[in-house]
Protein backbone atom coordinates (compact mmCIF):
# COMPACT_ATOMS: atom_id res chain seq x y z
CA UNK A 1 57.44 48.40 95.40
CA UNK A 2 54.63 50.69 93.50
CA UNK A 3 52.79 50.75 91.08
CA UNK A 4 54.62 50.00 87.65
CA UNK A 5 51.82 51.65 85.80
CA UNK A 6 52.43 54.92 87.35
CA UNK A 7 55.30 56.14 85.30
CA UNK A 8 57.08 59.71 86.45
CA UNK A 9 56.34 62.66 84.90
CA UNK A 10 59.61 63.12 81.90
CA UNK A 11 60.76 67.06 81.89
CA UNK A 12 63.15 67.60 79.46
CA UNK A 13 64.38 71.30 79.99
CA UNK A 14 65.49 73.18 82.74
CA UNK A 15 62.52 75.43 82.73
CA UNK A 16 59.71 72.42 82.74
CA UNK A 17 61.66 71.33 85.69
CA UNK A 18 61.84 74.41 87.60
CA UNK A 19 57.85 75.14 86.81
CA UNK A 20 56.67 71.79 88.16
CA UNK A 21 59.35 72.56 91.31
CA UNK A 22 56.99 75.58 91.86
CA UNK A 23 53.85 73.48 91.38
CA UNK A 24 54.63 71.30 94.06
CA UNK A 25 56.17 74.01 96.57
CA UNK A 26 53.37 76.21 95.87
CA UNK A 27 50.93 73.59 97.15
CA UNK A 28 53.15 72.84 100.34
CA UNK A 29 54.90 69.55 99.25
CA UNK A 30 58.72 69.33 100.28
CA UNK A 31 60.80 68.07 97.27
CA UNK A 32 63.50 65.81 96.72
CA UNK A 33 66.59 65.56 93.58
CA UNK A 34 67.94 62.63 93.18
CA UNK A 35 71.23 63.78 90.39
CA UNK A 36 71.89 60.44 88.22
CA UNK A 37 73.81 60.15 85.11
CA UNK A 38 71.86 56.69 84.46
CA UNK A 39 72.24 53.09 83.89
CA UNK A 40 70.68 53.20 87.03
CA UNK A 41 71.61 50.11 90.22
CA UNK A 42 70.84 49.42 93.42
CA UNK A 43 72.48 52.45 95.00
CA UNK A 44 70.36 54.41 92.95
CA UNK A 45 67.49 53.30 94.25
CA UNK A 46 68.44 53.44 97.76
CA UNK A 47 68.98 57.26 96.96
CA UNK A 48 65.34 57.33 95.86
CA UNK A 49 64.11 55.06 98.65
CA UNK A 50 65.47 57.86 101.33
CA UNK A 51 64.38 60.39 99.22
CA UNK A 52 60.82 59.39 99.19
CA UNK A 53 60.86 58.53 103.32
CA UNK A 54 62.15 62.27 103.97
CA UNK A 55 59.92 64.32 100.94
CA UNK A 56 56.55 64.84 99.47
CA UNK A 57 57.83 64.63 95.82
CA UNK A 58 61.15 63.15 94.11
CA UNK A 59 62.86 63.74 90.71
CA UNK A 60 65.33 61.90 89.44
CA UNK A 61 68.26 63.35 87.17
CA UNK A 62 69.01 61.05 84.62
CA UNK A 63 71.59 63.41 82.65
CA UNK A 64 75.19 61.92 81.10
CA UNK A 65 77.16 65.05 81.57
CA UNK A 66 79.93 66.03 79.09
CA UNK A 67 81.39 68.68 80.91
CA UNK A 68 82.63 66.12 84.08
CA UNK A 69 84.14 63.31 81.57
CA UNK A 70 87.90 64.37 80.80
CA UNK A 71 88.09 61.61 77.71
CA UNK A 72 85.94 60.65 74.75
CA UNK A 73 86.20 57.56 74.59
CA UNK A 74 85.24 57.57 78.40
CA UNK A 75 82.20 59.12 77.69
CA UNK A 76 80.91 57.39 74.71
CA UNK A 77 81.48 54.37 76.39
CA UNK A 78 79.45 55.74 79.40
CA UNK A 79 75.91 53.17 79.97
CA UNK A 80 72.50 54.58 78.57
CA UNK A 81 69.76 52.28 80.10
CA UNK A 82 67.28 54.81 79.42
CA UNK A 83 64.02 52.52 79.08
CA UNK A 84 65.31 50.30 81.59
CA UNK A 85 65.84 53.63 84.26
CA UNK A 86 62.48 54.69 83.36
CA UNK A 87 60.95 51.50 84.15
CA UNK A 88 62.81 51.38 87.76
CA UNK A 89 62.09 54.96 88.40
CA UNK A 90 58.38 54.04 88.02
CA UNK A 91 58.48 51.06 90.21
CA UNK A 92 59.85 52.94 92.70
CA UNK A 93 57.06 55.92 92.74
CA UNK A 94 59.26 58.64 91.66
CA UNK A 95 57.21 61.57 90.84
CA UNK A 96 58.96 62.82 87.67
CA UNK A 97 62.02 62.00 85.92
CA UNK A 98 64.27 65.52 84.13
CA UNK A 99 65.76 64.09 81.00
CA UNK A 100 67.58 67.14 79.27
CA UNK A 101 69.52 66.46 76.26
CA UNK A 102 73.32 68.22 76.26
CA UNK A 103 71.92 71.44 74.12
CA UNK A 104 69.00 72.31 76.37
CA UNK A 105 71.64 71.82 79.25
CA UNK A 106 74.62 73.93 77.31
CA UNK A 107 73.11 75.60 74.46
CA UNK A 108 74.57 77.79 71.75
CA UNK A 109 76.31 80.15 73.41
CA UNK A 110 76.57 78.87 76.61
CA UNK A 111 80.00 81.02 78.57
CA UNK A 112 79.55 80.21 82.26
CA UNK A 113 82.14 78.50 84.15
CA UNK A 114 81.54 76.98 88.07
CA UNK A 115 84.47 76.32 90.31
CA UNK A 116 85.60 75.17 93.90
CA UNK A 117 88.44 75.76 94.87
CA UNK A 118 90.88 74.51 97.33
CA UNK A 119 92.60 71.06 98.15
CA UNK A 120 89.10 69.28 98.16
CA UNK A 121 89.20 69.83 94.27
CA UNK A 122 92.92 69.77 93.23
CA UNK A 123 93.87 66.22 95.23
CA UNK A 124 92.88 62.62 94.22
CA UNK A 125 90.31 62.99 91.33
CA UNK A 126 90.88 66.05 91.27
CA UNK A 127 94.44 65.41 90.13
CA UNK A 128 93.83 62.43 87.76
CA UNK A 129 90.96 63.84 86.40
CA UNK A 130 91.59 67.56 85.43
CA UNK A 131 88.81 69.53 84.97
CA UNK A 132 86.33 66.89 86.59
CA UNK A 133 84.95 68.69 89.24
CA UNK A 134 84.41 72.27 87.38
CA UNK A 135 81.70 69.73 85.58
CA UNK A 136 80.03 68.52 88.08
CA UNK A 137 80.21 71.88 90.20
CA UNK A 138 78.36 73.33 86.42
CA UNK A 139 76.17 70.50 86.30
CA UNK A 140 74.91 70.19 90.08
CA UNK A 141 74.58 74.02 90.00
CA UNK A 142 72.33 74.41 87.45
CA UNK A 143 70.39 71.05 88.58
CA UNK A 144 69.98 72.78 92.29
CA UNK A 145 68.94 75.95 90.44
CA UNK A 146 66.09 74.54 88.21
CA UNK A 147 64.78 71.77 90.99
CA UNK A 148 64.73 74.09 94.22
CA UNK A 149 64.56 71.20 95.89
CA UNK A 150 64.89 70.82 99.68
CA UNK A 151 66.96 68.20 99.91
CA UNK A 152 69.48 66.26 97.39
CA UNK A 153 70.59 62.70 97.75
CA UNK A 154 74.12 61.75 96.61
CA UNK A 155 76.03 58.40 97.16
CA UNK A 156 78.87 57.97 99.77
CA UNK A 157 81.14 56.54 97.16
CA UNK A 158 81.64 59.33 95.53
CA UNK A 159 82.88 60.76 98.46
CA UNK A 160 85.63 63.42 97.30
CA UNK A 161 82.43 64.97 94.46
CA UNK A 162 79.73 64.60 97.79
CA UNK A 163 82.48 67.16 99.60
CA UNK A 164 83.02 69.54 96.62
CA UNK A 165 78.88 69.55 96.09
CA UNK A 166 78.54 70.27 100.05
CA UNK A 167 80.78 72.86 99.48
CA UNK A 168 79.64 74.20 96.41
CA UNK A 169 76.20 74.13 98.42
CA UNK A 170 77.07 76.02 101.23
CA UNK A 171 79.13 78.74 99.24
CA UNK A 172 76.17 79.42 97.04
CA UNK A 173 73.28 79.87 99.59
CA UNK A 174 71.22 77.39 97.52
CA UNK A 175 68.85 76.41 100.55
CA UNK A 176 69.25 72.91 99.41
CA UNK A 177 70.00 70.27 102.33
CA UNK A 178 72.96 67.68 100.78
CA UNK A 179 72.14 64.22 101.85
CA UNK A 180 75.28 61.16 101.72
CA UNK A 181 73.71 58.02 101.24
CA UNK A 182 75.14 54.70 102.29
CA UNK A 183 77.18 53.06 99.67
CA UNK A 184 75.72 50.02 98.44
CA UNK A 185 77.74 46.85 97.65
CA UNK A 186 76.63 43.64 95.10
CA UNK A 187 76.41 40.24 96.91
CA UNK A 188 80.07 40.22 96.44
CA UNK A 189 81.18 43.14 98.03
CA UNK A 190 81.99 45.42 94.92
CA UNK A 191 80.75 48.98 95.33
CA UNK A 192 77.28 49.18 93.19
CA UNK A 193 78.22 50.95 89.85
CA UNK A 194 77.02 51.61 86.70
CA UNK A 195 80.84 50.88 85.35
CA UNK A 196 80.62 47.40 86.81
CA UNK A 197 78.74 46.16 83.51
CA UNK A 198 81.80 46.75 81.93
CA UNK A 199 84.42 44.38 84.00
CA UNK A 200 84.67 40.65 83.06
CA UNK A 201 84.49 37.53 85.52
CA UNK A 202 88.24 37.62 85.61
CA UNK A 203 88.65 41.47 85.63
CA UNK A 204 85.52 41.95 88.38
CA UNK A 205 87.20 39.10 90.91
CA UNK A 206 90.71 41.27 90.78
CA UNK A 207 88.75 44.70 91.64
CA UNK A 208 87.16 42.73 94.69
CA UNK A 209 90.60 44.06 95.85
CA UNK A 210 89.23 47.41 96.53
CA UNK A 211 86.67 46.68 98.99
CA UNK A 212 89.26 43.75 100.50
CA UNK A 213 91.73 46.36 100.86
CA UNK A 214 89.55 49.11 102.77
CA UNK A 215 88.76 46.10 104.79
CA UNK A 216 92.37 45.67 105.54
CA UNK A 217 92.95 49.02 106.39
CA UNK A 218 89.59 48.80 109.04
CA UNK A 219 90.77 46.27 111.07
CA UNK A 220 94.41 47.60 111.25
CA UNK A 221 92.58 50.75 112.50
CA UNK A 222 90.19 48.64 114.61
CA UNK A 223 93.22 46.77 115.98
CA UNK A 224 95.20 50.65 117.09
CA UNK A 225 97.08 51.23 114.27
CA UNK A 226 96.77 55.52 113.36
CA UNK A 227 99.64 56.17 110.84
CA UNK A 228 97.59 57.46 107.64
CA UNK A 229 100.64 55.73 105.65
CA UNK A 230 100.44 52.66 107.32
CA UNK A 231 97.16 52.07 107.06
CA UNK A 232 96.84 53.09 103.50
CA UNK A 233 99.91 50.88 102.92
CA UNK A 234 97.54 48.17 104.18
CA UNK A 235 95.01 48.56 101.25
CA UNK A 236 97.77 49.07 98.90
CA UNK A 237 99.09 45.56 99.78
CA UNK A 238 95.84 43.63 99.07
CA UNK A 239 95.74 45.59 95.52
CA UNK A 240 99.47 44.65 94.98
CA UNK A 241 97.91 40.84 94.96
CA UNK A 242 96.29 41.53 91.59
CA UNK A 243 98.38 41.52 88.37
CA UNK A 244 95.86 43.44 86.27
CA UNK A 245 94.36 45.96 89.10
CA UNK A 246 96.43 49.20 88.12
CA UNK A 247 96.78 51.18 90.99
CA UNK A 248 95.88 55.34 90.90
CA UNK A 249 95.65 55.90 94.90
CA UNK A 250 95.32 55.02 97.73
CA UNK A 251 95.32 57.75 100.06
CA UNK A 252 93.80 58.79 104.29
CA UNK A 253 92.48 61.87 104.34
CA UNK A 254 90.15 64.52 106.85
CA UNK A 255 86.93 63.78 105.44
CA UNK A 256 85.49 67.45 105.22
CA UNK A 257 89.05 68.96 104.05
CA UNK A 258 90.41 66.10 101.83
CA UNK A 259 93.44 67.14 103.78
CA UNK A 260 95.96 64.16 103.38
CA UNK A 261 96.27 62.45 107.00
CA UNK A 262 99.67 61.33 108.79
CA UNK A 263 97.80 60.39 111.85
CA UNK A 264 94.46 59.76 112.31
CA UNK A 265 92.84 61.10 115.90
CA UNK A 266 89.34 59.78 115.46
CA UNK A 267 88.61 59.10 112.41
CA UNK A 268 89.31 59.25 108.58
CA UNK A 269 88.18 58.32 105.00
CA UNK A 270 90.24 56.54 103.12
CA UNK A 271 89.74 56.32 99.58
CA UNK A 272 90.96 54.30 96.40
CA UNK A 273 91.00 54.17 92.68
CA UNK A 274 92.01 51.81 90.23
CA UNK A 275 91.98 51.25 86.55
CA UNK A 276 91.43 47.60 85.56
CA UNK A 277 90.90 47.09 81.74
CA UNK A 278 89.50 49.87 80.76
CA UNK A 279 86.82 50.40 83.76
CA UNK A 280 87.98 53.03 86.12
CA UNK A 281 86.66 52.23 89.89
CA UNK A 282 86.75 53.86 93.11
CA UNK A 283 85.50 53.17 96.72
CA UNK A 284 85.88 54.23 100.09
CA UNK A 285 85.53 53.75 103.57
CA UNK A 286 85.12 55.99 106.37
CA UNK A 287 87.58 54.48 109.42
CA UNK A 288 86.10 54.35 112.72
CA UNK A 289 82.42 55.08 111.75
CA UNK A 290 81.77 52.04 108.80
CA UNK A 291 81.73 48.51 108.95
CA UNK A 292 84.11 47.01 107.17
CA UNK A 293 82.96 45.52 103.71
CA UNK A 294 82.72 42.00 103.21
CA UNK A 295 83.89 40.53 100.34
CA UNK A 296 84.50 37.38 97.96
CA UNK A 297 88.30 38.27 97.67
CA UNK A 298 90.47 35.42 96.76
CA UNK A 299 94.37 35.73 96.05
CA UNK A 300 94.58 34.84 92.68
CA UNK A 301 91.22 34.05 91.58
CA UNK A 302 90.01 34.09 88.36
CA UNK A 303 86.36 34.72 88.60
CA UNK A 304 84.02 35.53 91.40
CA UNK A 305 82.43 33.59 93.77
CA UNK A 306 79.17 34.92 94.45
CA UNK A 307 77.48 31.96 96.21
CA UNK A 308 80.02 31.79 98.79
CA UNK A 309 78.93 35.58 100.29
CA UNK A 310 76.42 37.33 101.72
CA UNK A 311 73.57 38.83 99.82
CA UNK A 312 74.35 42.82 98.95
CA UNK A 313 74.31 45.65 101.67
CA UNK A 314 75.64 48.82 102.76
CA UNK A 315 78.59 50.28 104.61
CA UNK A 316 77.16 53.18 107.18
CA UNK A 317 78.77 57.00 105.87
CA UNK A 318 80.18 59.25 108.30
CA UNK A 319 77.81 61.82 107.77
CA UNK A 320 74.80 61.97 106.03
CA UNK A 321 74.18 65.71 105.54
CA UNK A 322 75.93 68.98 106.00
């Protein structure tokens, strides 16, 4: 923990951050961007916790970016903590914070569009969520072109947008290292997420399902079983369990291509979304390099039971940089 009186530095355009970017690389100091939409959790700070082990200076997005939502409602409803993120960003010694409002991130006039292509955007969220990833490839584009920093931290659950920002990384020639973070789980096994305020006692207990079910699928792999079906049957089952847990997919897949799996050689991510209420989740596991999450899932419950498990921690990623 650091000092709470020493509160990051708040840019607020593009062009403040890019200058102090300079500032720092001019004087030799390695730098660090940490992309956030807010309503920052604990796996935002372990982004900013490697961040700071591996670079001189770290910034911290904190940016709620129309472009990526494909609904309204979605994105009014979106958390904005921004005192509170402030506050953590300062207790964890992060050098400044960028803050840009929509127009100095799209202003009048703004005509560019930023696109991957391939399977790796067209699959999964790609597929429920049209248009998704042309936002975030827009967003983390610019962000990567203002910070030049070194490296960028981005969280292993968001595994199919870390693969499209690798990508979108490499293609571009951005000299910026991307660095997959750990996911990091509550005390009852639900992937750390700034939606989770949203879910209920009864809703959050029937999205425990999520983790249960990628734990399902681990030790079918763990016990030999290599059918990409079978073992995303596996997770689909412990879903199934849960009345109100609506279902978008559950699907095995190359980790790097997003290529849907029918066998698995070594290993595979497998990756799942569900709509319960009117919180969207996802999470994912990366067979035969993770431990498998543990969780407070009970058939039928009604309402979590947090006392019972083990206090919050993280699955290892496959990779953690390309």
């Amino acid at each position: 923990m650091h000092d709470l009186a020493t509160a990051p530095r708040v840019l607020a355009t593009p062009g403040a951050l890019r200058l102090q970017s300079e500032r720092w690389r001019a004087a030799g100091l390695s730098v660090a961007l940490v992309p956030t939409m807010g309503a920052l959790h604990a796996g935002h700070r372990s982004l900013v916790a490697r961040a700071r082990q591996e670079c001189d200076r770290v910034v911290v997005s904190i940016f709620v970016n129309p472009a990526q939502f494909t609904s309204g409602d979605d994105l009014a409803r979106y958390p904005r903590t921004l005192r509170a993120d402030l506050a953590l960003l300062a207790a964890e010694g992060v050098h400044a914070a960028f803050v840009p409002d929509a127009g100095a991130m799209y202003g009048s006039g703004f005509a560019t569009a930023v696109a991957v292509g391939g399977v790796v955007t067209s699959t999964l969220e790609g597929a429920h969520r049209p248009g998704h990833f042309d936002g975030v490839a827009l967003v983390v584009a610019k962000l990567l072109v203002a910070a030049r920093a070194d490296r960028a931290y981005f969280g292993e659950k968001d595994a199919q947008q870390c693969a499209v920002v690798r990508r979108l990384a490499g293609d571009l020639d951005t000299g910026t290292e991307i660095v997959v973070c750990p996911t990091v789980r509550d005390a009852d096994g639900l992937a750390s997420s700034s939606r989770n305020v949203h879910l209920s006692a009864a809703e959050r207990a029937q999205a425990l399902a999520l983790p249960e079910g990628l734990a399902a699928a681990a030790r079918r792999f763990a016990a030999g079983e290599r059918s990409g079906p079978a073992l995303a049957a596996a997770a689909t089952a412990v879903a199934a369990a849960c009345p109100d847990l609506i279902v978008e997919y559950v699907a095995v897949v190359d980790e790097d291509t997003f290529e849907p799996l029918a066998q698995v050689d070594s290993r595979a991510r497998i990756l799942v979304a569900a709509r319960i209420g009117a919180t969207r989740l996802i999470d994912t596991l990366c067979l035969g390099a993770a431990d498998a999450p543990t969780t407070a899932f009970v058939v039928g419950a009604t309402s979590p039971v947090g006392s019972e498990v083990a206090p919050a921690g993280r699955s290892r990623t496959c990779s953690v940089s390309s």
